[in-house]
Protein backbone atom coordinates (compact mmCIF):
# COMPACT_ATOMS: atom_id res chain seq x y z
CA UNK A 1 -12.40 -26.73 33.73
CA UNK A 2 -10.61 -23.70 31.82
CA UNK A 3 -11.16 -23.23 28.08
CA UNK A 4 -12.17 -27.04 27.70
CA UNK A 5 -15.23 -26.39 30.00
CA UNK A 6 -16.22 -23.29 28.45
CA UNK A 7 -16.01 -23.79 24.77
CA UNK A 8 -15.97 -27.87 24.21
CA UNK A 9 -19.18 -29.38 22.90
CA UNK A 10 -19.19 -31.88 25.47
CA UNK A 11 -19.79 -29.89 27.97
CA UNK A 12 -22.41 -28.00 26.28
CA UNK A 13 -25.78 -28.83 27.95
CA UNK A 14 -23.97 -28.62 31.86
CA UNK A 15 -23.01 -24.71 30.41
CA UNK A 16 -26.90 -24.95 29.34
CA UNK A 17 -27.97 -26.27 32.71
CA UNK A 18 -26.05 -23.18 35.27
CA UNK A 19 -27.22 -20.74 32.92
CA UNK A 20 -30.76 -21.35 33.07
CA UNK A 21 -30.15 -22.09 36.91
CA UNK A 22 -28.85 -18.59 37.28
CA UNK A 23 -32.09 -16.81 35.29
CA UNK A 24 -34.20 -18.54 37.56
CA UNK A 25 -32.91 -17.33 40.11
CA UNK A 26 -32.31 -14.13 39.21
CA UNK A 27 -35.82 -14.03 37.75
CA UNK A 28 -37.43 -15.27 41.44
CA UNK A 29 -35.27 -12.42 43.40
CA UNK A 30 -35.71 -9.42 40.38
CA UNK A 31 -39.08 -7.73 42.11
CA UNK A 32 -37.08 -8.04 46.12
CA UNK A 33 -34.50 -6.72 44.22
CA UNK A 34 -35.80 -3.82 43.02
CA UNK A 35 -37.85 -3.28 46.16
CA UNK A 36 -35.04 -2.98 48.10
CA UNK A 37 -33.24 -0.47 46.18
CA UNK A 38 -36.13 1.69 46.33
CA UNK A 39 -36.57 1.51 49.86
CA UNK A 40 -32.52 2.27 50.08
CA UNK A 41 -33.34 5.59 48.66
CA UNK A 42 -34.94 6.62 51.55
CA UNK A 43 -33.81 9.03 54.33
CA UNK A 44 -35.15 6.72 57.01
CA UNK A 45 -32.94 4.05 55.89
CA UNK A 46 -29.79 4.19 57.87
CA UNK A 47 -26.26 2.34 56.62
CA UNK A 48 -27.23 -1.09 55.69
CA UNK A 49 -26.50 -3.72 58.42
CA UNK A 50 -24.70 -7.17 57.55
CA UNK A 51 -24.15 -10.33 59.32
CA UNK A 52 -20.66 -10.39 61.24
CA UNK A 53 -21.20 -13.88 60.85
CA UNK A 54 -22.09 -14.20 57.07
CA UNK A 55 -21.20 -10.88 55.54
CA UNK A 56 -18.46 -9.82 57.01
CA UNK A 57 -16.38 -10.40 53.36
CA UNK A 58 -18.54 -7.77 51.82
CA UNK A 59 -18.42 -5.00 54.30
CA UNK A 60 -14.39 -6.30 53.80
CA UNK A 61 -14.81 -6.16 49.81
CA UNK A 62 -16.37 -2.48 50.44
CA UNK A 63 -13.73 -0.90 52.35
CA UNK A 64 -10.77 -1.89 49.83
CA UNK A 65 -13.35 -0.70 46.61
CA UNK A 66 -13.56 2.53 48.58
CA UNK A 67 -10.20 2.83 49.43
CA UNK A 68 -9.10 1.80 46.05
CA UNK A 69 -11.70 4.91 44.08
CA UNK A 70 -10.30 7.15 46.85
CA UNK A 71 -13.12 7.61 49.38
CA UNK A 72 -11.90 7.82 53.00
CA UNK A 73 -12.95 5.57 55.64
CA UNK A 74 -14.26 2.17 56.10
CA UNK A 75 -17.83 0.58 54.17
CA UNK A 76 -21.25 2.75 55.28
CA UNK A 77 -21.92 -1.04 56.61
CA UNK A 78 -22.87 -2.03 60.01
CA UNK A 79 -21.62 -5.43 61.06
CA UNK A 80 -24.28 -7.02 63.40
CA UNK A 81 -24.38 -10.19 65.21
């Protein structure tokens, strides 16, 4: 919708409408979250494992970040079926 969507009055309350969307649900996964990254922290967590199926993009997306800040070698992912 471009610069009509974002700014024009019209469209006001559906702008209104995602963004209140996207705090709830930001709000419902904050403690998981936050649980999670603690439990990353640990030494008994290995290399986080992603679906081949559904996550293969972001082990994708974290190879080129880590090849574009200069780290060698692919995403400490694990694709899994």
């Amino acid at each position: 919708m471009g610069e009509e969507g974002a700014h024009a009055e019209k469209f006001a309350p559906h702008r209104e409408q995602t963004l209140a969307n996207w705090k709830q649900v930001n709000d419902e996964d904050w403690d998981i979250i936050q649980r999670m990254q603690a439990g990353m922290q640990s030494p008994a967590y290995p290399d986080p494992l992603l679906s081949r199926e559904m996550e293969s993009n972001i082990n994708a997306f974290q190879t080129l970040i880590r090849t574009h800040v200069g780290l060698p070698g692919p995403a400490r992912t694990t694709l899994v079926s």
